[in-house]
C-alpha atoms as a PDB file:
ATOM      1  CA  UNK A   1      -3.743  49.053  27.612  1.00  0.00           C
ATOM      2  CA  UNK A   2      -1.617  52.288  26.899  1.00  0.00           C
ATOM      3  CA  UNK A   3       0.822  51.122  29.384  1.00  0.00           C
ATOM      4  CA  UNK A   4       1.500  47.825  28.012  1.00  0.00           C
ATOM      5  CA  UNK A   5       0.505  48.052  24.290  1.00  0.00           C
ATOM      6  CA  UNK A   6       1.315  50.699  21.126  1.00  0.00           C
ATOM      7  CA  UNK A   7      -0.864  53.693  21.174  1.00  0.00           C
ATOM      8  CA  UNK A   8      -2.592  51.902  17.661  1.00  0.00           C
ATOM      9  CA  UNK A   9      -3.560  48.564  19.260  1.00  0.00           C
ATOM     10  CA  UNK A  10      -4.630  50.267  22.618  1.00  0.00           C
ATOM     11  CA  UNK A  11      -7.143  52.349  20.574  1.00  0.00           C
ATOM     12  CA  UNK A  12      -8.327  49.479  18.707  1.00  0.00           C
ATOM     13  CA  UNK A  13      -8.817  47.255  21.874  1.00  0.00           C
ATOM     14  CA  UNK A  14      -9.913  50.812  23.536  1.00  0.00           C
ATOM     15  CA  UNK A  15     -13.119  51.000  20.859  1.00  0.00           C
ATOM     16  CA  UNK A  16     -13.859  47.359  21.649  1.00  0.00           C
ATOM     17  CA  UNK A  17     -14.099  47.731  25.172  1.00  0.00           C
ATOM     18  CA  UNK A  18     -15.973  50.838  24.996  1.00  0.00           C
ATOM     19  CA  UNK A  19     -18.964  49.280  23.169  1.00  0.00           C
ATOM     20  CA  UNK A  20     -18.844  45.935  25.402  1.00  0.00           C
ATOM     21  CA  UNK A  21     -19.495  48.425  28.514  1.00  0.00           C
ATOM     22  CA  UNK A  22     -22.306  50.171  26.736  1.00  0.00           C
ATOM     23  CA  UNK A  23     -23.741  47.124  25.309  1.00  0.00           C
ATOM     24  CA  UNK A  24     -25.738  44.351  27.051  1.00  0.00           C
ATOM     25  CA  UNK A  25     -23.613  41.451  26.856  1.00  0.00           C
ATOM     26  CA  UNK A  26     -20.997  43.450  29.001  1.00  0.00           C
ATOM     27  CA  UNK A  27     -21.671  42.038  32.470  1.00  0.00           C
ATOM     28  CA  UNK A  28     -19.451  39.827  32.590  1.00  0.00           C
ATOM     29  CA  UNK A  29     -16.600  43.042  32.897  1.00  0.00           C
ATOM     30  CA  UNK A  30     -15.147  43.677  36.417  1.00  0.00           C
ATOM     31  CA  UNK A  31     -17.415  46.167  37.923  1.00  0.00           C
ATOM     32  CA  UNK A  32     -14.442  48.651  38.697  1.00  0.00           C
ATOM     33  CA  UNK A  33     -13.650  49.068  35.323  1.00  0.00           C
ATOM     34  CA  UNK A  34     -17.297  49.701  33.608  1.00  0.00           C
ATOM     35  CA  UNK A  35     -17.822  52.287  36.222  1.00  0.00           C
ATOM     36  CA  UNK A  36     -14.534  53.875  35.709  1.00  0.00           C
ATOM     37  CA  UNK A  37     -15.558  54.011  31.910  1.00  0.00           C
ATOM     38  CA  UNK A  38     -18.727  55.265  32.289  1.00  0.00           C
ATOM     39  CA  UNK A  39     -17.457  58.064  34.827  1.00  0.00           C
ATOM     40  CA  UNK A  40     -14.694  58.940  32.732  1.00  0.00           C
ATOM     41  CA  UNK A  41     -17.380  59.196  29.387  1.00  0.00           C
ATOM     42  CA  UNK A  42     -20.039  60.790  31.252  1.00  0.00           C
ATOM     43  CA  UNK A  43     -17.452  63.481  32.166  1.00  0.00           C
ATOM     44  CA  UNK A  44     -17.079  64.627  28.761  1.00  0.00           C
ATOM     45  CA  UNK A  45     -20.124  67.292  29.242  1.00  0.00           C
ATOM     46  CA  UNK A  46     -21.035  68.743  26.282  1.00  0.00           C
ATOM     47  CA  UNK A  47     -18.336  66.718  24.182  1.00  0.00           C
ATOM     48  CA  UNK A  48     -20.975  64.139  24.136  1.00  0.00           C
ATOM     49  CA  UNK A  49     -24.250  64.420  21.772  1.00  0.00           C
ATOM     50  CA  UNK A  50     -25.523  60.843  22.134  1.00  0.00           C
ATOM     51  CA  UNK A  51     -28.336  59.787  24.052  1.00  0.00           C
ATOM     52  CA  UNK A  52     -28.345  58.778  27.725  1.00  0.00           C
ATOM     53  CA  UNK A  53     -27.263  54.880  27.402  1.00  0.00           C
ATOM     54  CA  UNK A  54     -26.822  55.047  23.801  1.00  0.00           C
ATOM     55  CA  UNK A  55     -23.819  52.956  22.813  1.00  0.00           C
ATOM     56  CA  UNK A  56     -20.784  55.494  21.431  1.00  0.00           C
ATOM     57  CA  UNK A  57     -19.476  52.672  19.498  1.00  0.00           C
ATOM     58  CA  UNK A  58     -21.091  51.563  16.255  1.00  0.00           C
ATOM     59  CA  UNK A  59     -20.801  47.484  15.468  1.00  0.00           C
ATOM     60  CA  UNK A  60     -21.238  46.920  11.756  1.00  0.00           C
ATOM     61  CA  UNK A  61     -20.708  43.606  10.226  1.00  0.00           C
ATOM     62  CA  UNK A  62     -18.042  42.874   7.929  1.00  0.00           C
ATOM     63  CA  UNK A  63     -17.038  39.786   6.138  1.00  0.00           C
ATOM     64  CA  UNK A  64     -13.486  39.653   4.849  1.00  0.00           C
ATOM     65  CA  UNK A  65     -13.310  37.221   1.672  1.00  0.00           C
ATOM     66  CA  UNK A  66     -10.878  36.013  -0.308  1.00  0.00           C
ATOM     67  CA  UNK A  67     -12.155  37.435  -3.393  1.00  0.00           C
ATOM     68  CA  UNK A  68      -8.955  39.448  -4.409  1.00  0.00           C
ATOM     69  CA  UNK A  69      -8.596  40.659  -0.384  1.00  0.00           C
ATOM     70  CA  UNK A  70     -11.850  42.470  -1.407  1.00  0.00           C
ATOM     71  CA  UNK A  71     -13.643  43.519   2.424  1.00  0.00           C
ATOM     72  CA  UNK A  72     -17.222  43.785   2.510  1.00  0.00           C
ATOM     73  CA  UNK A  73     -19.406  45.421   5.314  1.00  0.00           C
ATOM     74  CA  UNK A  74     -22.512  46.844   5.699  1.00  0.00           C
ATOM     75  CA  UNK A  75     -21.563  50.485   5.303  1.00  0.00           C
ATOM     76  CA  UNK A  76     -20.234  49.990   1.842  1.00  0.00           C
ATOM     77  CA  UNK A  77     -23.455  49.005   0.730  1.00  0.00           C
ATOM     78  CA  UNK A  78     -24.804  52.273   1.082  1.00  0.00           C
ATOM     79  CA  UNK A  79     -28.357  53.841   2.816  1.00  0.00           C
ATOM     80  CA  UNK A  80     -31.089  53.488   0.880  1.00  0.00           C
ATOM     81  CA  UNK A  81     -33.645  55.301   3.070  1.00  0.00           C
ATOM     82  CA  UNK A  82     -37.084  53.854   2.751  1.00  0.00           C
ATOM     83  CA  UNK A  83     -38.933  56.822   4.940  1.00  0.00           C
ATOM     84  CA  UNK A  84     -38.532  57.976   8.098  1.00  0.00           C
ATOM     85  CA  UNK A  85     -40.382  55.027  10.593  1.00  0.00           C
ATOM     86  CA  UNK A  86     -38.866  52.413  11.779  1.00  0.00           C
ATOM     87  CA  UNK A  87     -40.665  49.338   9.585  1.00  0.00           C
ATOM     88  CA  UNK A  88     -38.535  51.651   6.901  1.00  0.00           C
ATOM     89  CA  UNK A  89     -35.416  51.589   8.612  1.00  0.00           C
ATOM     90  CA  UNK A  90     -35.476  47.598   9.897  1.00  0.00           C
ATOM     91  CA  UNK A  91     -36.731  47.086   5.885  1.00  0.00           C
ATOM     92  CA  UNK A  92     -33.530  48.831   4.638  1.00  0.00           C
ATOM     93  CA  UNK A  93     -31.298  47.433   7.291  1.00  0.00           C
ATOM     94  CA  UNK A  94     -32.761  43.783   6.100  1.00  0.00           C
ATOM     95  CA  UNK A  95     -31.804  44.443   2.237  1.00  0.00           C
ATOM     96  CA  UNK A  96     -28.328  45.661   3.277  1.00  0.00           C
ATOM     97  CA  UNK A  97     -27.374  42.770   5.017  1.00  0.00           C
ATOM     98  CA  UNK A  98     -29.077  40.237   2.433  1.00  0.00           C
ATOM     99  CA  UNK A  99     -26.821  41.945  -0.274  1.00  0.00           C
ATOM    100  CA  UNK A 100     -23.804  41.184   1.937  1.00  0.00           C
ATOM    101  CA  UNK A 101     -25.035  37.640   2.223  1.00  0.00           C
ATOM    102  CA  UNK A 102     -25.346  37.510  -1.190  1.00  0.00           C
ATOM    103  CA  UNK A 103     -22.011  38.593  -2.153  1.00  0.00           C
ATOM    104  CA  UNK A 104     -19.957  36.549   0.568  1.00  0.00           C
ATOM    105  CA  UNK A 105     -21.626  33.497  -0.955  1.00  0.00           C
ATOM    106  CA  UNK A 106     -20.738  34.249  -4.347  1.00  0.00           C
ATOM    107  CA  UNK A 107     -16.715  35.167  -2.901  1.00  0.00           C
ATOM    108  CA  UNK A 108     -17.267  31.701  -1.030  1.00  0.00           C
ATOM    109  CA  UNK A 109     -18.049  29.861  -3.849  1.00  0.00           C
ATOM    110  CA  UNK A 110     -15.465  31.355  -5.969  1.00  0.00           C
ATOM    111  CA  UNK A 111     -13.025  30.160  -4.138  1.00  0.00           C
ATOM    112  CA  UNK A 112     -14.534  26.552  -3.420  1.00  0.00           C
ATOM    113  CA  UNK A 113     -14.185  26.845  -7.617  1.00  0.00           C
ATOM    114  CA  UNK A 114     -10.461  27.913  -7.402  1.00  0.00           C
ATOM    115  CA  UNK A 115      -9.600  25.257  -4.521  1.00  0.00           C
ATOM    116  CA  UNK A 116     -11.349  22.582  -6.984  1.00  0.00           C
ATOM    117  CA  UNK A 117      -9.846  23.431  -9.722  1.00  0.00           C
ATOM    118  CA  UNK A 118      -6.252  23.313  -7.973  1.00  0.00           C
ATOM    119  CA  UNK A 119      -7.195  19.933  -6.257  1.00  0.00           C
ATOM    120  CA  UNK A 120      -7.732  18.898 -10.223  1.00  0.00           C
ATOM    121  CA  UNK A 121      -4.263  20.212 -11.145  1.00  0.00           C
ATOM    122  CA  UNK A 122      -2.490  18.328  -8.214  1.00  0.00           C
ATOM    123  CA  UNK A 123      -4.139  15.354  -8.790  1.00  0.00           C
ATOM    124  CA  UNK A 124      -3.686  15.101 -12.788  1.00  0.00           C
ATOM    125  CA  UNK A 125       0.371  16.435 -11.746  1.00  0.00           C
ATOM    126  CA  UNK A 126       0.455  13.086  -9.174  1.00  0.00           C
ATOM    127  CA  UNK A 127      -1.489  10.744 -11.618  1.00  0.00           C
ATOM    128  CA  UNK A 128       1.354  11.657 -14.377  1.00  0.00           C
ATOM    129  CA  UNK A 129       4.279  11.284 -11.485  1.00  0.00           C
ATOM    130  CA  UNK A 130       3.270   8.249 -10.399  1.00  0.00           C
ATOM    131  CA  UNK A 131       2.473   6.839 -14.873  1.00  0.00           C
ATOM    132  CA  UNK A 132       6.000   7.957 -14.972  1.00  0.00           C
ATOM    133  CA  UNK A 133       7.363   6.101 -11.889  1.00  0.00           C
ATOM    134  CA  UNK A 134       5.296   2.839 -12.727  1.00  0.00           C
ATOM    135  CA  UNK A 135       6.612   2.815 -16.500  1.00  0.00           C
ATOM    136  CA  UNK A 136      10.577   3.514 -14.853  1.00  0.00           C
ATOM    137  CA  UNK A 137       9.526   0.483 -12.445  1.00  0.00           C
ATOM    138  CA  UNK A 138       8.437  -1.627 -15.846  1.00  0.00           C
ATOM    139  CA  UNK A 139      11.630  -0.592 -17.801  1.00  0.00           C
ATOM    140  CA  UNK A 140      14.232  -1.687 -14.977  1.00  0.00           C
ATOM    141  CA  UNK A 141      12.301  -4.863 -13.990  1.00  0.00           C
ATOM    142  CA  UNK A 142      12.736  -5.914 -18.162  1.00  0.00           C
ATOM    143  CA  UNK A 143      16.268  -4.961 -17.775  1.00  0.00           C
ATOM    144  CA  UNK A 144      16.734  -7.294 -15.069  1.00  0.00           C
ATOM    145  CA  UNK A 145      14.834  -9.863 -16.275  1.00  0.00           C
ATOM    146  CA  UNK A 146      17.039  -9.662 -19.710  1.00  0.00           C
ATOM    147  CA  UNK A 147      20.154  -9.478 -17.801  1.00  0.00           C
ATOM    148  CA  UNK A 148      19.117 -12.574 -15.854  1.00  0.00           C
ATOM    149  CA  UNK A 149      18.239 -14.003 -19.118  1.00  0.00           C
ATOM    150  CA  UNK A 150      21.673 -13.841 -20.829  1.00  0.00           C
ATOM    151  CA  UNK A 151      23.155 -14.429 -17.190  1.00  0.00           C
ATOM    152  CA  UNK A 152      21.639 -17.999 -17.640  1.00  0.00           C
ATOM    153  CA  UNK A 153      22.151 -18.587 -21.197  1.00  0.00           C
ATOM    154  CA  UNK A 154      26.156 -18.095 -20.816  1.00  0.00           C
ATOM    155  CA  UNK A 155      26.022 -20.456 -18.325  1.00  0.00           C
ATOM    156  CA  UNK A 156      23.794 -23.260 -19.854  1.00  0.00           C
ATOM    157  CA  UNK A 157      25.909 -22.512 -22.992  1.00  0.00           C
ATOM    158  CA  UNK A 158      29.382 -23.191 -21.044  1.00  0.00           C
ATOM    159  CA  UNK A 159      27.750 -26.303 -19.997  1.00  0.00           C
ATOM    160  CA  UNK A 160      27.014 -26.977 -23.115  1.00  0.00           C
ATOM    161  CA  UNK A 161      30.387 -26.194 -24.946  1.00  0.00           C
ATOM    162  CA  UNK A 162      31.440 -28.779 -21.951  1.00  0.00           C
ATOM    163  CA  UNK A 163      29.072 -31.430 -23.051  1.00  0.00           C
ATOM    164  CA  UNK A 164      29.415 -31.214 -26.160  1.00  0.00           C
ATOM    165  CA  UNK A 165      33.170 -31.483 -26.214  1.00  0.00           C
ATOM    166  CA  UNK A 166      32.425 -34.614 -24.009  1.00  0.00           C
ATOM    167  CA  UNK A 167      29.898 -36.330 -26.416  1.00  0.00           C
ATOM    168  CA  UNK A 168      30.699 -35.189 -29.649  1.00  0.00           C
ATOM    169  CA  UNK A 169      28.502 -35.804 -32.308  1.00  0.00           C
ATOM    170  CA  UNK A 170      26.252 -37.914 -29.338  1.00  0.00           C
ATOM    171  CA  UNK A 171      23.853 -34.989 -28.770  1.00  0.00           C
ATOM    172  CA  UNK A 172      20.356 -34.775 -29.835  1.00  0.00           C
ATOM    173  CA  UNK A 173      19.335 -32.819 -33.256  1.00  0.00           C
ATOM    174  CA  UNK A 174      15.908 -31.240 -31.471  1.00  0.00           C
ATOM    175  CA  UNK A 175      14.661 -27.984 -30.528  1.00  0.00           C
ATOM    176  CA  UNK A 176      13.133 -26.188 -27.531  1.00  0.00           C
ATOM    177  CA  UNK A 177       9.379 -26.317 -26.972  1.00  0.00           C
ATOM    178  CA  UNK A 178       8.794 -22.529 -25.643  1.00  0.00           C
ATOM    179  CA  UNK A 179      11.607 -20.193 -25.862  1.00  0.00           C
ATOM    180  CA  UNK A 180      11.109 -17.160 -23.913  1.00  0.00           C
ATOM    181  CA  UNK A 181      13.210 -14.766 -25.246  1.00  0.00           C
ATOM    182  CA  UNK A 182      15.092 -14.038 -28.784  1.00  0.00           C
ATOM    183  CA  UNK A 183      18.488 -14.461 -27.431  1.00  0.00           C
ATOM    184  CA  UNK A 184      17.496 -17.961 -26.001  1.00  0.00           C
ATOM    185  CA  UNK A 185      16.624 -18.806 -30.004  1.00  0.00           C
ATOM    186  CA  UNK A 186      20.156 -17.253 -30.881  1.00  0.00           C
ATOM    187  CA  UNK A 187      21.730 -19.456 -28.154  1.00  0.00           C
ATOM    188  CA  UNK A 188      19.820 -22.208 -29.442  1.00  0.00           C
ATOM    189  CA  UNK A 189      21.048 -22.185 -33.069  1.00  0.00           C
ATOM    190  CA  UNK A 190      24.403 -21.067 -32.162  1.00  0.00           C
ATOM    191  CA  UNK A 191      25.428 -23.414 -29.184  1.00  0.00           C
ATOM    192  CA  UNK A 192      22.117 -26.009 -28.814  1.00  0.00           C
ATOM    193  CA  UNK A 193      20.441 -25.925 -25.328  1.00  0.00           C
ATOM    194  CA  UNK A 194      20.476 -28.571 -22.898  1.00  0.00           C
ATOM    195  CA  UNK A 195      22.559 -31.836 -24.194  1.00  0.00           C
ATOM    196  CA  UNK A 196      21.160 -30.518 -27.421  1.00  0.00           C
ATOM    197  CA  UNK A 197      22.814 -29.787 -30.830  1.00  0.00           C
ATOM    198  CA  UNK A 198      23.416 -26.506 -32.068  1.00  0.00           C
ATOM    199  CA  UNK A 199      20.721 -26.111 -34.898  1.00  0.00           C
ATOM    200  CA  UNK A 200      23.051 -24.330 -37.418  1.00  0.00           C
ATOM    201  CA  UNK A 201      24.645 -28.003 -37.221  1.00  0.00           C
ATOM    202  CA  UNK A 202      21.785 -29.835 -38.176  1.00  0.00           C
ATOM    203  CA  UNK A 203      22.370 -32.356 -41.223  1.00  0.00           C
ATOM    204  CA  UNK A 204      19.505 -31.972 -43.396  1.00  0.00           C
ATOM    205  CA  UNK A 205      17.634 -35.151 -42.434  1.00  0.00           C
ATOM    206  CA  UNK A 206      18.399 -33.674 -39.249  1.00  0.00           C
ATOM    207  CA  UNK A 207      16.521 -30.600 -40.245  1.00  0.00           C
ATOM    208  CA  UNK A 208      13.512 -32.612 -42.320  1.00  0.00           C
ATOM    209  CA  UNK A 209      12.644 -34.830 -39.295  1.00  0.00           C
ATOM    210  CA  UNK A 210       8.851 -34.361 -38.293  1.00  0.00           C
ATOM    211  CA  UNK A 211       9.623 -33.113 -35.014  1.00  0.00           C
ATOM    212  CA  UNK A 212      11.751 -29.994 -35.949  1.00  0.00           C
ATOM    213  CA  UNK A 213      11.048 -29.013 -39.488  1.00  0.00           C
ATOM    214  CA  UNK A 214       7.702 -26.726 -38.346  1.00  0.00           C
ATOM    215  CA  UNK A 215      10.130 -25.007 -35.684  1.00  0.00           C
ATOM    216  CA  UNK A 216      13.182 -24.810 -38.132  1.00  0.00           C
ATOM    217  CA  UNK A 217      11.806 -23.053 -40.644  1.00  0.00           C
ATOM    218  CA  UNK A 218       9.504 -20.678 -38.720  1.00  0.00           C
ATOM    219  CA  UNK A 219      12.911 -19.656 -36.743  1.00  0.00           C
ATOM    220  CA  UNK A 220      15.241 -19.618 -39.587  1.00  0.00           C
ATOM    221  CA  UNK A 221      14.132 -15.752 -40.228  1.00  0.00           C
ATOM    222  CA  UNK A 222      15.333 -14.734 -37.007  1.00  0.00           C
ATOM    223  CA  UNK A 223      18.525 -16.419 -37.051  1.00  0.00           C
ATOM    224  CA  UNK A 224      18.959 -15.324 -40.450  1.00  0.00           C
ATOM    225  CA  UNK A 225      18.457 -11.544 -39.180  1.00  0.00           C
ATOM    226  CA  UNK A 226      20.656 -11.696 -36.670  1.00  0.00           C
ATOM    227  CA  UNK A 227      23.418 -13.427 -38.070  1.00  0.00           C
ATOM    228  CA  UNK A 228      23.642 -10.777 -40.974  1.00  0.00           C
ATOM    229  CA  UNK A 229      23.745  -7.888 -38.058  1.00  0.00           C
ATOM    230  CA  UNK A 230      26.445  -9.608 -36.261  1.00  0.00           C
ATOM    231  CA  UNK A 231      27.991  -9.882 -39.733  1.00  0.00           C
ATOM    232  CA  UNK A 232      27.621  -6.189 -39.966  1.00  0.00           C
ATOM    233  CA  UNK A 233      29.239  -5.446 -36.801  1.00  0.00           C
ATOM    234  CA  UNK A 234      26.801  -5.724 -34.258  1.00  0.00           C
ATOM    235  CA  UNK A 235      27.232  -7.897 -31.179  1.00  0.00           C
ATOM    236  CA  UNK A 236      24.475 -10.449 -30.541  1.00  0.00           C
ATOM    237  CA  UNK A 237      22.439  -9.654 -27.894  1.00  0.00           C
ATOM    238  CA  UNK A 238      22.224  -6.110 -29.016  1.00  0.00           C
ATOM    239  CA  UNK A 239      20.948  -7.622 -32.272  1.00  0.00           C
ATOM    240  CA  UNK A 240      18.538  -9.459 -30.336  1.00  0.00           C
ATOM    241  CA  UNK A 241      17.732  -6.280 -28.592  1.00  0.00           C
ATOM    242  CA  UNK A 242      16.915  -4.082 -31.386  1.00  0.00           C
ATOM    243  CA  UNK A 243      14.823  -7.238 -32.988  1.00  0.00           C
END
């Protein structure tokens, strides 16, 4: 390991090694190098103060948790000696590593809180990203749809201006069923729709027959609106618009 590693991760694979000889689950190491170890440990005389076969290398748990990089292990807990025999030592050994237990659960479950409370955050964050994209969506769609609108109430109003320079005084004094927006109602009173008359030129028998009176009257406020804002400077459809 020396040869091929840094002196600091040769001692650290060095100590690993060392306890898999000593330990049980170490058969599965070449032969040539556990008894190389143990030759080279057993030459240390007097060095060494362990028992014959006692394992030089200590293995104590520890449990790294995200609780503030905070490292828990067995050692830290401290000894609590609980006499001298060894129902005393397995009892104390048993409360050390319950306490351990205990406290990487509670790290564990602090952080389940912290990763819940972020999966919250995200998902609120989306839910408002994707409010905001829908109501964009909504806005442009209505802009379209207006823009088709007036696209196809200039051209049924040319046609219009066409047939009604044709046929005079021949077209019909009646009004739309179901308008569907404001600026077909302005169209409507200003130009007619259809081979229709232009209400603002409706005679006033024109305007008391059965069939239009109801509608007459109920639009007359909106025309009446919009034709003092156009008076006032405002184009139209913007008129329409801010109705």
């Amino acid at each position: 390991m020396a040869q091929k590693l840094e002196r600091a991760a040769a001692l650290v694979l060095g100590k690993a090694l060392l306890w898999r000889v000593f330990d049980e689950s170490g058969a599965f190491i070449a032969d040539s190098i556990r008894t190389r170890i143990r030759r080279a440990y057993e030459d240390l005389g007097d060095q060494c103060t362990l028992e014959t076969e006692e394992n030089p290398v200590k293995k104590v748990p520890i449990a790294i948790t995200r609780d503030e990089a905070e490292y828990l292990d067995d050692e830290e807990q401290g000894e609590v000696n609980i006499g001298n025999d060894g129902a005393g030592a397995n009892t104390n050994e048993r409360r050390r590593l319950t306490d351990l237990q205990h406290r990487i659960l509670l790290s564990s479950m602090r952080h389940l809180q912290r990763d819940v409370a972020a999966l919250g955050a995200n998902s609120e964050r989306r839910g408002r990203q994707v409010d905001h994209r829908l109501a964009t969506k909504d806005r442009n769609i209505n802009r379209l749809s207006i823009v088709q609108a007036r696209r196809t109430i200039r051209a049924q109003n040319a046609e219009n201006e066409e047939e009604g320079n044709a046929g005079g005084r021949n077209r019909i004094a009646e009004l739309s069923r179901l308008p569907k927006t404001l600026h077909a109602l302005w169209q409507e009173y200003q130009y007619g729709s259809g081979n229709k008359k232009a209400a603002k030129d409706f005679t006033p028998q024109e305007r008391g027959k059965s069939s239009v009176k109801h509608k007459y009257y109920l639009r007359k406020c909106l025309w009446e609106q919009v034709a003092e804002m156009v008076q006032s400077g405002m184009d139209a459809d913007v008129a329409c618009d801010r109705i």
